[in-house]
PDB file of N, CA and C in Angstrom:
ATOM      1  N   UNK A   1      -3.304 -40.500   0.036  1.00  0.00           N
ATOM      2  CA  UNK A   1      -3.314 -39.124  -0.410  1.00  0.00           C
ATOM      3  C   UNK A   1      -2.983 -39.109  -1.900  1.00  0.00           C
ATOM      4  N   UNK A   2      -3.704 -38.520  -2.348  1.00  0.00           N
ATOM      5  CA  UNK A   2      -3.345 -38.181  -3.851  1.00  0.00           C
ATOM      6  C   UNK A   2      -3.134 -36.906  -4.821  1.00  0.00           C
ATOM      7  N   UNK A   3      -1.942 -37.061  -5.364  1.00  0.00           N
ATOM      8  CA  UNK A   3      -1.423 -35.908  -5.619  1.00  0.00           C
ATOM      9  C   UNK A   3      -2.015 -35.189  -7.416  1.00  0.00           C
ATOM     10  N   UNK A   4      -1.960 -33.616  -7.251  1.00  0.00           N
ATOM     11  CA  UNK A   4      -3.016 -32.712  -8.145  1.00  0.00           C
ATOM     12  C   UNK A   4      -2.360 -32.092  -8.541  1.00  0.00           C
ATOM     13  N   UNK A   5      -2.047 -31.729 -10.175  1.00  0.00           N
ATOM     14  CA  UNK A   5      -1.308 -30.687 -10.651  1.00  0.00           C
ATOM     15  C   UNK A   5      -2.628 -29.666 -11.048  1.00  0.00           C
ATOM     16  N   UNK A   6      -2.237 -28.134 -10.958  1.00  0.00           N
ATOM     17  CA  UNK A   6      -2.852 -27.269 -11.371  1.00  0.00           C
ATOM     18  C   UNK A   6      -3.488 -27.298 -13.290  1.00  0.00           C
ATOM     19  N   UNK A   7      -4.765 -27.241 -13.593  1.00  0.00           N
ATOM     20  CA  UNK A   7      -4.829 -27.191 -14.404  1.00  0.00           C
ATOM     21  C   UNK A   7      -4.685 -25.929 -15.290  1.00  0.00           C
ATOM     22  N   UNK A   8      -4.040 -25.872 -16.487  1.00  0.00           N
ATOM     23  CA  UNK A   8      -3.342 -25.244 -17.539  1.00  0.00           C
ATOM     24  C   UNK A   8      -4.535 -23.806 -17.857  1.00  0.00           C
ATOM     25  N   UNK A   9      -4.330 -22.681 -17.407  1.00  0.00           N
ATOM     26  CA  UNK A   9      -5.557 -21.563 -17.307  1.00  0.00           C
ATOM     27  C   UNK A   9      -5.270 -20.386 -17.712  1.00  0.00           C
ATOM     28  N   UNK A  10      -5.631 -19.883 -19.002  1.00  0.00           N
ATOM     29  CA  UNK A  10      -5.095 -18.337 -18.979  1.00  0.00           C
ATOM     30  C   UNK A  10      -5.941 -17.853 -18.478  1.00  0.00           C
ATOM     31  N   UNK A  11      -5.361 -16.703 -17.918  1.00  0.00           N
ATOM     32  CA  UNK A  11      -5.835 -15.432 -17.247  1.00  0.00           C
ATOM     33  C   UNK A  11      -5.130 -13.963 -17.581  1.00  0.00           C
ATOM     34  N   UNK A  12      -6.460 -13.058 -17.561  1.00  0.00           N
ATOM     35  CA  UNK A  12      -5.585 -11.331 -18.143  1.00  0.00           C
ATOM     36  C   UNK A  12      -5.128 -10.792 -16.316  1.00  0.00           C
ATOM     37  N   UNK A  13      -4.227 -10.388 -17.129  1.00  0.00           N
ATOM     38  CA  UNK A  13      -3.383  -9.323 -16.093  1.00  0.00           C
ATOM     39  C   UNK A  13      -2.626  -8.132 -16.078  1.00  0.00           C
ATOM     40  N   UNK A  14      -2.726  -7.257 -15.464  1.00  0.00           N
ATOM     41  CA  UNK A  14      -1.990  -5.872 -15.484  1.00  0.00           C
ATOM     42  C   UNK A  14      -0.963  -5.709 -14.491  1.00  0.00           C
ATOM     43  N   UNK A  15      -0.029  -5.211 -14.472  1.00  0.00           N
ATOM     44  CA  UNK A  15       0.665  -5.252 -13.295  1.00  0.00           C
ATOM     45  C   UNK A  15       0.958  -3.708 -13.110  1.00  0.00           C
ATOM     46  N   UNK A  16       0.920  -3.265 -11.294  1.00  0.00           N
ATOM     47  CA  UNK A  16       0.726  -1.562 -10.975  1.00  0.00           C
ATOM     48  C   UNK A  16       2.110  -1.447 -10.648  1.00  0.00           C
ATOM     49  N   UNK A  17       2.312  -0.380 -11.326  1.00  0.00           N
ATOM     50  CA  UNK A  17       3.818   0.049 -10.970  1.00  0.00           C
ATOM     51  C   UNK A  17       4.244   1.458 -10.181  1.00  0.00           C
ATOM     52  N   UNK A  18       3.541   1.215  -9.091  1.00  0.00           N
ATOM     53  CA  UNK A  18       3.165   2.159  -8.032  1.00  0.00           C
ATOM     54  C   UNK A  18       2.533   3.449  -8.167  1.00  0.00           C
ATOM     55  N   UNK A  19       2.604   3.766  -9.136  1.00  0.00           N
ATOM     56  CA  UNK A  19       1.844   5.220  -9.475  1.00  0.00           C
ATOM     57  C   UNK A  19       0.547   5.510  -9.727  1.00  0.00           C
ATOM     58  N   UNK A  20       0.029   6.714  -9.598  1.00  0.00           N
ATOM     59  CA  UNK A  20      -1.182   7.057 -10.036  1.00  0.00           C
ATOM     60  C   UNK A  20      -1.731   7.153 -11.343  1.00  0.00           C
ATOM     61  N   UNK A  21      -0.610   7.237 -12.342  1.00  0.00           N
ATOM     62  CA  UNK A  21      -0.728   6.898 -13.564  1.00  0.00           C
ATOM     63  C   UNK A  21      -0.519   5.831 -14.275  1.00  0.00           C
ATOM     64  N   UNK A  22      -0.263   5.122 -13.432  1.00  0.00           N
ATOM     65  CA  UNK A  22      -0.111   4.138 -13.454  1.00  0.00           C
ATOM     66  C   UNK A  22      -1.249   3.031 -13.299  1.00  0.00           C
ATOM     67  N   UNK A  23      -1.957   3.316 -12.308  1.00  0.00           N
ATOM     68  CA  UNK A  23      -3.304   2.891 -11.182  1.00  0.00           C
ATOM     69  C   UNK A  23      -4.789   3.311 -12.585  1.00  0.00           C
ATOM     70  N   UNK A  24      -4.353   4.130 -13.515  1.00  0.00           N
ATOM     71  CA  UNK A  24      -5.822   4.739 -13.581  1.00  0.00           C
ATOM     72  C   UNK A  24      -6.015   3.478 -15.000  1.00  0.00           C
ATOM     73  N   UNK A  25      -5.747   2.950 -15.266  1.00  0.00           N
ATOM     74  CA  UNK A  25      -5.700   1.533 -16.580  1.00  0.00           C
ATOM     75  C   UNK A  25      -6.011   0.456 -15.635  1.00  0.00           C
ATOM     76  N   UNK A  26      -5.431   0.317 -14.930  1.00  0.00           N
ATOM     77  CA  UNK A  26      -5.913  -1.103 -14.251  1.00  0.00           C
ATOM     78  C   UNK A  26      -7.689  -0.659 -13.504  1.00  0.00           C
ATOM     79  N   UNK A  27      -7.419   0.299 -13.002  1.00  0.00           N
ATOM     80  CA  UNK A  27      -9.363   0.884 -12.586  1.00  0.00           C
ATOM     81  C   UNK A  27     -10.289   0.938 -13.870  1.00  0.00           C
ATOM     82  N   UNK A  28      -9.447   1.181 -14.777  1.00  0.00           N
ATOM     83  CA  UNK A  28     -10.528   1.492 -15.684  1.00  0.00           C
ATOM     84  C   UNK A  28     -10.742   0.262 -16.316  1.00  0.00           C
ATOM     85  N   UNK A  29     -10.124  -0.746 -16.430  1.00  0.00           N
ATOM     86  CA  UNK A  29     -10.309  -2.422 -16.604  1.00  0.00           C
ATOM     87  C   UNK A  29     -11.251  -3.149 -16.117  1.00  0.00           C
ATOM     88  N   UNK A  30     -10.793  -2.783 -14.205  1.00  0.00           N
ATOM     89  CA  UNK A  30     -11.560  -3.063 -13.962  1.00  0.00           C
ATOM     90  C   UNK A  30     -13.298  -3.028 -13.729  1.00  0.00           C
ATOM     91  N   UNK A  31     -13.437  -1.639 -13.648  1.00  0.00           N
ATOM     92  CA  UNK A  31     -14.734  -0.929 -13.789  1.00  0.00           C
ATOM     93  C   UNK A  31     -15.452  -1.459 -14.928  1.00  0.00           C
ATOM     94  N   UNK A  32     -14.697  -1.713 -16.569  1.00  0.00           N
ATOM     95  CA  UNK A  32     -15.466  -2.150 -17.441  1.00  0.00           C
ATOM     96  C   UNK A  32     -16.103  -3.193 -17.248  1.00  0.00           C
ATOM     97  N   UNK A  33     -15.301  -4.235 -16.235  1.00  0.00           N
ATOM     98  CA  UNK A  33     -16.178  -5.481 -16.638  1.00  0.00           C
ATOM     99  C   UNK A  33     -16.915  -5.238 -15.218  1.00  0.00           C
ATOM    100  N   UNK A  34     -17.132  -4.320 -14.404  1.00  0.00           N
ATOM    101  CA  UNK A  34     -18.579  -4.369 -13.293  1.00  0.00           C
ATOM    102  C   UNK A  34     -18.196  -4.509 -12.454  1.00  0.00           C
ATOM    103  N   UNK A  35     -16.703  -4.273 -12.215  1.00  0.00           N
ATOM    104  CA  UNK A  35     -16.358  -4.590 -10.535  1.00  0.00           C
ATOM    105  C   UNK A  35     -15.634  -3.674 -10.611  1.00  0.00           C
ATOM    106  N   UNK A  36     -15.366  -3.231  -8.635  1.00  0.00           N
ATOM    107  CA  UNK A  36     -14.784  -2.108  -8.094  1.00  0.00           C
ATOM    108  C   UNK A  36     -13.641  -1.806  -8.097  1.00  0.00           C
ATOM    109  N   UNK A  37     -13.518  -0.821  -7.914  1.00  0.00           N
ATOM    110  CA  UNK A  37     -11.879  -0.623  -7.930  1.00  0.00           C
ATOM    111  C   UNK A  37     -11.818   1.295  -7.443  1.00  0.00           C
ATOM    112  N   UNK A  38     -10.610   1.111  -6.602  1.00  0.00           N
ATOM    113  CA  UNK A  38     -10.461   2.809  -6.805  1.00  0.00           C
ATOM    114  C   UNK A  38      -8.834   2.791  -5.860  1.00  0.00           C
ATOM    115  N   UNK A  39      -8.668   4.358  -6.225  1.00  0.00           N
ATOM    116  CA  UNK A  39      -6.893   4.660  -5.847  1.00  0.00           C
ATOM    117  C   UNK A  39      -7.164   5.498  -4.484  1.00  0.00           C
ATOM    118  N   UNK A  40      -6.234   5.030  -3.860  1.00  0.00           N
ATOM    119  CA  UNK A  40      -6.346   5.849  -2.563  1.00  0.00           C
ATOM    120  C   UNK A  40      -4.695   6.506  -2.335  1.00  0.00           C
ATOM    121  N   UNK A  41      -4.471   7.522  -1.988  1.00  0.00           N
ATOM    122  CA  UNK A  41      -3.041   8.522  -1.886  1.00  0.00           C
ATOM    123  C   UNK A  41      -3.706   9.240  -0.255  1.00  0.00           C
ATOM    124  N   UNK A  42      -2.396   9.056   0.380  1.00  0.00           N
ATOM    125  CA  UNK A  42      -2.356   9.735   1.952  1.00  0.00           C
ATOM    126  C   UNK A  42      -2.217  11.264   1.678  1.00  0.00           C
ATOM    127  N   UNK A  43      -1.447  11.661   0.189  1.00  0.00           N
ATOM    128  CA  UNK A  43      -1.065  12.900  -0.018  1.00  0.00           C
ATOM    129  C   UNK A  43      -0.842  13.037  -1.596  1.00  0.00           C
ATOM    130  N   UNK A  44      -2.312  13.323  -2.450  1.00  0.00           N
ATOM    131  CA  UNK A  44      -2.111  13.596  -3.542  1.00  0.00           C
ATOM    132  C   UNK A  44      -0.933  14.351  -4.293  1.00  0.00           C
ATOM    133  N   UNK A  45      -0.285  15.242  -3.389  1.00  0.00           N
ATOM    134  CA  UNK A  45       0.993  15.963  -4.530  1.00  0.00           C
ATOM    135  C   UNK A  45       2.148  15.138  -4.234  1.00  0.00           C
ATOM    136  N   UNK A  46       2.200  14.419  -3.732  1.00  0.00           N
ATOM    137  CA  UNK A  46       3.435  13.202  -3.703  1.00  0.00           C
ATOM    138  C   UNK A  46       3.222  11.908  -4.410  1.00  0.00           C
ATOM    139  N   UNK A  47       1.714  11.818  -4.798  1.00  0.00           N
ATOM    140  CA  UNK A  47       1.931  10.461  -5.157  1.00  0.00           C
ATOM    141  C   UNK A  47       1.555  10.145  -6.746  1.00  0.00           C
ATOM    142  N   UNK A  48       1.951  10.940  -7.386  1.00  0.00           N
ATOM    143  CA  UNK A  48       2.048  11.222  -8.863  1.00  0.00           C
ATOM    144  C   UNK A  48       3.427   9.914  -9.701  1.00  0.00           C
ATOM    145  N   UNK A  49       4.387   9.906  -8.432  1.00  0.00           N
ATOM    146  CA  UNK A  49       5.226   8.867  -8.685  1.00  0.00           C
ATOM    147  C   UNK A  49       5.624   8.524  -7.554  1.00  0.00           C
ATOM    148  N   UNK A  50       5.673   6.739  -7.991  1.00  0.00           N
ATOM    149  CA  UNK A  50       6.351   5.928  -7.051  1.00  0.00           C
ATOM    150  C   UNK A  50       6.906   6.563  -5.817  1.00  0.00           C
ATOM    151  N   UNK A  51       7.247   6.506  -4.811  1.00  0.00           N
ATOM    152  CA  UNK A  51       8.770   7.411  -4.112  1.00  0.00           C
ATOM    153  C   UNK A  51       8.878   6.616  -2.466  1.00  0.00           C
ATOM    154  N   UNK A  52       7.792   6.328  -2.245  1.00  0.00           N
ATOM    155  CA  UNK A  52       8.353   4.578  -1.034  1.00  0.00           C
ATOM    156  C   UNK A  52       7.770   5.925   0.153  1.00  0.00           C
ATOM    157  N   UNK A  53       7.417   6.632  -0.033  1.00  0.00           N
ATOM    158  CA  UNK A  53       7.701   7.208   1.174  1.00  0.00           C
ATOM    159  C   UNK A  53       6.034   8.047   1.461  1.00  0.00           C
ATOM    160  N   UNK A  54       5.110   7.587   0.618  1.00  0.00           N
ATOM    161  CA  UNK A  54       3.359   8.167   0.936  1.00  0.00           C
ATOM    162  C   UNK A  54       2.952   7.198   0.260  1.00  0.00           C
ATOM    163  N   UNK A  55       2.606   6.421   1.691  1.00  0.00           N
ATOM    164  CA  UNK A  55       1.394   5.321   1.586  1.00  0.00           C
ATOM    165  C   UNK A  55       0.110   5.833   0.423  1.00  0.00           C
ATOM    166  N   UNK A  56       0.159   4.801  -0.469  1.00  0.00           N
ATOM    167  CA  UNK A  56      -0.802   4.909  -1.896  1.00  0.00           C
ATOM    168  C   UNK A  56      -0.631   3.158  -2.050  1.00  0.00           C
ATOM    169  N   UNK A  57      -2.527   3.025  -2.879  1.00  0.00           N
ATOM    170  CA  UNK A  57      -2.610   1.761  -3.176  1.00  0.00           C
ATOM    171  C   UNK A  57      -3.996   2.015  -3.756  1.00  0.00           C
ATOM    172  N   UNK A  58      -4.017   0.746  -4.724  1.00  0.00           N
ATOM    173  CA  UNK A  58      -5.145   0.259  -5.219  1.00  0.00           C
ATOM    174  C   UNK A  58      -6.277  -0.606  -4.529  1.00  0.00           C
ATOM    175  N   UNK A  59      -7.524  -0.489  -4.258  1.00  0.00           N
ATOM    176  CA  UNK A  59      -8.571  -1.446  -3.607  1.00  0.00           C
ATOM    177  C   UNK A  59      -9.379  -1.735  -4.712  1.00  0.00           C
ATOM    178  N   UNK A  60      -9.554  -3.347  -4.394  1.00  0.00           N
ATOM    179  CA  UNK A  60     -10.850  -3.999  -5.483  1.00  0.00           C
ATOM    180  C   UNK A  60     -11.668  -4.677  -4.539  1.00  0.00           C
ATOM    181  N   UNK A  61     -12.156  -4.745  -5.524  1.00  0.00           N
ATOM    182  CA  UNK A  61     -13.551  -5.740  -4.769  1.00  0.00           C
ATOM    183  C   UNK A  61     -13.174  -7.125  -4.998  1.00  0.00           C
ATOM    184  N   UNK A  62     -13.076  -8.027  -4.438  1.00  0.00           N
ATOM    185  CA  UNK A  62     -12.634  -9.478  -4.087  1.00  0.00           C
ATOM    186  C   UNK A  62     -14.106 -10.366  -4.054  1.00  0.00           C
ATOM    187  N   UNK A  63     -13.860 -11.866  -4.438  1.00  0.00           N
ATOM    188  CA  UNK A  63     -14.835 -12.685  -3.876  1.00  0.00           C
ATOM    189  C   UNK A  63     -14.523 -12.787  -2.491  1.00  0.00           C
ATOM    190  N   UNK A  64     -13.120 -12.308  -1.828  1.00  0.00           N
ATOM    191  CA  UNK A  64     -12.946 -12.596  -0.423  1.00  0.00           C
ATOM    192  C   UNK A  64     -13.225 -11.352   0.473  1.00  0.00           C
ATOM    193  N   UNK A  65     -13.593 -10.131  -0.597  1.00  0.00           N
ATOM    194  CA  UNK A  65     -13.850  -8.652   0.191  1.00  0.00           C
ATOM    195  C   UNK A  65     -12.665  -7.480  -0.722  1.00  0.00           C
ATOM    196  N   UNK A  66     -13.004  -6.427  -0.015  1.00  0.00           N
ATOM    197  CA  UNK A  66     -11.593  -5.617  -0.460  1.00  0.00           C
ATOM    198  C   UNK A  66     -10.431  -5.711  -0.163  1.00  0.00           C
ATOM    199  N   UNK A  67      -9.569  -5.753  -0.939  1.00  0.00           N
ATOM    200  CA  UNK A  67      -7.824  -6.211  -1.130  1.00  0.00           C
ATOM    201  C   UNK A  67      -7.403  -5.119  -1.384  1.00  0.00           C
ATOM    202  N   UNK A  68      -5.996  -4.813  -0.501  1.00  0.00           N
ATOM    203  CA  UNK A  68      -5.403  -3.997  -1.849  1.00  0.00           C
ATOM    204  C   UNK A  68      -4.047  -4.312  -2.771  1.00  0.00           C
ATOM    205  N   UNK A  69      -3.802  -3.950  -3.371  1.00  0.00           N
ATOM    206  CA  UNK A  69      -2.760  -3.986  -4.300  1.00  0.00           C
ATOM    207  C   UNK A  69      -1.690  -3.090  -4.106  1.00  0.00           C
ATOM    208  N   UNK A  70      -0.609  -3.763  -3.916  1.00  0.00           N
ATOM    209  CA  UNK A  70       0.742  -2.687  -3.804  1.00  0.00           C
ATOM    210  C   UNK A  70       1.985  -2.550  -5.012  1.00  0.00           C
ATOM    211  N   UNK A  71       2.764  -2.115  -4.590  1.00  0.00           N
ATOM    212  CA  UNK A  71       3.528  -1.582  -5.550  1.00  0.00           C
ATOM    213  C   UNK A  71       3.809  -2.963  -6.111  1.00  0.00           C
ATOM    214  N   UNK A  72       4.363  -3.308  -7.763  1.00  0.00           N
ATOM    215  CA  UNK A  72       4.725  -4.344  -8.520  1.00  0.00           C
ATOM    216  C   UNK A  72       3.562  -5.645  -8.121  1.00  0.00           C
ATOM    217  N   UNK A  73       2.530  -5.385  -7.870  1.00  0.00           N
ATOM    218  CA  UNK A  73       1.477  -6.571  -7.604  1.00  0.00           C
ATOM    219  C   UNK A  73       0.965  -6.789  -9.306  1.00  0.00           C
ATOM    220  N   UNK A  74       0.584  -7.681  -9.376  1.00  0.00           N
ATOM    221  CA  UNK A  74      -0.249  -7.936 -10.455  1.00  0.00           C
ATOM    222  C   UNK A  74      -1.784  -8.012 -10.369  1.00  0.00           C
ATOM    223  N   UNK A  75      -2.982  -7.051 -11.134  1.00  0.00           N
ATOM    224  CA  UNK A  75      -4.093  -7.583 -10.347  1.00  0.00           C
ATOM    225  C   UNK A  75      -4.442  -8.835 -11.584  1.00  0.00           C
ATOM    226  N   UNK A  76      -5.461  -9.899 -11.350  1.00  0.00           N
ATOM    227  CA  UNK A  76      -5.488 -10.959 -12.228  1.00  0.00           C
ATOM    228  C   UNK A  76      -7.198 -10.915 -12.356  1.00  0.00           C
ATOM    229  N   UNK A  77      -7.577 -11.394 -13.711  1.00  0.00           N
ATOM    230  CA  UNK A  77      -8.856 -11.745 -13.883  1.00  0.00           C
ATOM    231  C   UNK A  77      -8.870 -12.762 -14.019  1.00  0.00           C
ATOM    232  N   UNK A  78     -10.120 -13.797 -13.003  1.00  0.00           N
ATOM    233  CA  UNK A  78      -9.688 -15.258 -13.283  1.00  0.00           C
ATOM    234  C   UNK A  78     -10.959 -15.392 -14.336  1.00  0.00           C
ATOM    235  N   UNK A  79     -10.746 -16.781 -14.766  1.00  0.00           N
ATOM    236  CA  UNK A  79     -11.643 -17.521 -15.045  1.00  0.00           C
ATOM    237  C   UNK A  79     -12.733 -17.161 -15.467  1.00  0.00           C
ATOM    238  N   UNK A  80     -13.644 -17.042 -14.277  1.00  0.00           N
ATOM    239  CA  UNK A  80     -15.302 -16.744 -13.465  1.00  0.00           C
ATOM    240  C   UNK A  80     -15.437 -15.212 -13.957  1.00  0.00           C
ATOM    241  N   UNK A  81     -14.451 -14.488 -14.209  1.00  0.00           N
ATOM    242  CA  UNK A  81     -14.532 -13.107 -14.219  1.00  0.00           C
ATOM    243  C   UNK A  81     -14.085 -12.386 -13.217  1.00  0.00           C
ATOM    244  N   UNK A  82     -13.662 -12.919 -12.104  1.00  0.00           N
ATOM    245  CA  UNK A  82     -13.300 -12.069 -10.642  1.00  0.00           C
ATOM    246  C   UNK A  82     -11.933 -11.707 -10.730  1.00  0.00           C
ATOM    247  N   UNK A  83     -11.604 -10.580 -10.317  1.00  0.00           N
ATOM    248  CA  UNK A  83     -10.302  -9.912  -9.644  1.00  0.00           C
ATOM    249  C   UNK A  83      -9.531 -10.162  -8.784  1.00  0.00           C
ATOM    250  N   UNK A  84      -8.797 -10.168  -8.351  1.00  0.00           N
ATOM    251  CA  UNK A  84      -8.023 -10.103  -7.312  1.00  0.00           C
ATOM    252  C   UNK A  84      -6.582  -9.514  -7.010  1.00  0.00           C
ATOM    253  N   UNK A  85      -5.716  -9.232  -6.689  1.00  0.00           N
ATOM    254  CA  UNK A  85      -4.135  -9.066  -6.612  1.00  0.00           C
ATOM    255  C   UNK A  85      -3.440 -10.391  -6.643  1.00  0.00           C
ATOM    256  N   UNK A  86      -2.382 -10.264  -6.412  1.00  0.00           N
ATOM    257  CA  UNK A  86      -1.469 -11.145  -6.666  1.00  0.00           C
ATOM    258  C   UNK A  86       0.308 -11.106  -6.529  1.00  0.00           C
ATOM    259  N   UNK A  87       1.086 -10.876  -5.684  1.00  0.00           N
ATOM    260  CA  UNK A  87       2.442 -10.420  -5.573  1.00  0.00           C
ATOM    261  C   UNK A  87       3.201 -10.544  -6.929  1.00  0.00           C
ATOM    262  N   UNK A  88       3.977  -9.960  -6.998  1.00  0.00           N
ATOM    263  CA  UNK A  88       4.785 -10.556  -8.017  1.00  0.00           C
ATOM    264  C   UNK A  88       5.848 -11.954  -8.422  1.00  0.00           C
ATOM    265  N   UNK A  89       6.267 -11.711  -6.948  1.00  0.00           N
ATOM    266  CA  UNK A  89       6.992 -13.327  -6.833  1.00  0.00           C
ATOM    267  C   UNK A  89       6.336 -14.269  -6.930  1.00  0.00           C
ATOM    268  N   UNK A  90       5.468 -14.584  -6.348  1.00  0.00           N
ATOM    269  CA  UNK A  90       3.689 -15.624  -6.894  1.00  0.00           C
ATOM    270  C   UNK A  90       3.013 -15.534  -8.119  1.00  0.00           C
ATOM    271  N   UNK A  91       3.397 -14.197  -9.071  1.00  0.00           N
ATOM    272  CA  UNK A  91       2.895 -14.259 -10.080  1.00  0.00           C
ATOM    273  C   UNK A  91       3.903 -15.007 -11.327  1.00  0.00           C
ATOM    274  N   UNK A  92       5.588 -14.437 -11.325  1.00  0.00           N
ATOM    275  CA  UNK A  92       5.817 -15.150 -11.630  1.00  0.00           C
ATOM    276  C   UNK A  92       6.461 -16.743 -11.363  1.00  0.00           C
ATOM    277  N   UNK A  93       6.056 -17.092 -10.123  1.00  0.00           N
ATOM    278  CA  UNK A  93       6.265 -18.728 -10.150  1.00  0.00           C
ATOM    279  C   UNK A  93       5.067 -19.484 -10.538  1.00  0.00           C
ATOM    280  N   UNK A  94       3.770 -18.401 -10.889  1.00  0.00           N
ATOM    281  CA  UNK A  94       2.625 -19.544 -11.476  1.00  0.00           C
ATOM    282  C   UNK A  94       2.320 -19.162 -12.718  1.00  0.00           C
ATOM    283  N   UNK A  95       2.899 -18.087 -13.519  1.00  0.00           N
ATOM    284  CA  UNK A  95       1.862 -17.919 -14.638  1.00  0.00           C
ATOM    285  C   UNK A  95       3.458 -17.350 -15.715  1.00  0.00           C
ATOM    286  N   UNK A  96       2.968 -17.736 -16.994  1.00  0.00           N
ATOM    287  CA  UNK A  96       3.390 -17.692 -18.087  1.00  0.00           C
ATOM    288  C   UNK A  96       3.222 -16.682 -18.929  1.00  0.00           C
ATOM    289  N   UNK A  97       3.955 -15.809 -19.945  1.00  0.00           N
ATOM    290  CA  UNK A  97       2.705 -14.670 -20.780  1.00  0.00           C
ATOM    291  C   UNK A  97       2.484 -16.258 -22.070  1.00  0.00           C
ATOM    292  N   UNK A  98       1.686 -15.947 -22.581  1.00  0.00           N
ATOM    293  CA  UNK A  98       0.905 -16.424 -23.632  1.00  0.00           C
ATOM    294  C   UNK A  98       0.918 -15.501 -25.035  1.00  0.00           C
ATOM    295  N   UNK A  99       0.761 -16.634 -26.195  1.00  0.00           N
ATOM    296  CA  UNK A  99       0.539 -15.408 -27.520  1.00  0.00           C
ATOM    297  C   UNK A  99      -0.435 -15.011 -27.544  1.00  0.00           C
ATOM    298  N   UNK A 100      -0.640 -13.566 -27.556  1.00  0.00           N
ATOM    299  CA  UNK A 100      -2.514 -13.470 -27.797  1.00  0.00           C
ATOM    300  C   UNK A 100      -2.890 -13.586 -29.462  1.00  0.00           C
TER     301      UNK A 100
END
């Protein structure tokens, strides 16, 4: 067996901080570069902010299908150009910020 370190990769990222105003920068990111994205709220006059208590989230379009994104997720653009989410605890045990 032989062992593989990850090779060294920037990637852009936004991270959602549960809100709807939050949500409308990361859609509009994503939309520019041609992929999906949209906000879904169980109850638009509650979900203006965070509050744990009306299910709200972000959906993208995935190479694996639609995902969604929850509160403090990061969504990531890899590489190839594709989207995805990403937790936060996973985001930061793999990725670094960089100087732009």
């Amino acid at each position: 067996m032989g062992r593989y370190r990850k090779k060294p990769v920037e990637i852009e990222a936004m991270q959602w901080d549960g809100t709807a105003a939050g949500a409308t920068p990361i859609i509009d990111w994503i939309l520019s570069h041609g992929s999906t994205a949209n906000y879904t709220c169980s109850n638009s006059d509650r979900c203006r902010e965070y509050n744990g208590d009306t299910p709200h989230w972000i959906s993208i379009r995935t190479l694996e299908g639609t995902m969604r994104v929850g509160l403090d997720d990061w969504v990531i653009r890899g590489v190839q150009g594709e989207f995805y989410p990403c937790r936060d605890d996973v985001f930061a045990a793999t990725y670094e910020a960089v100087d732009a």
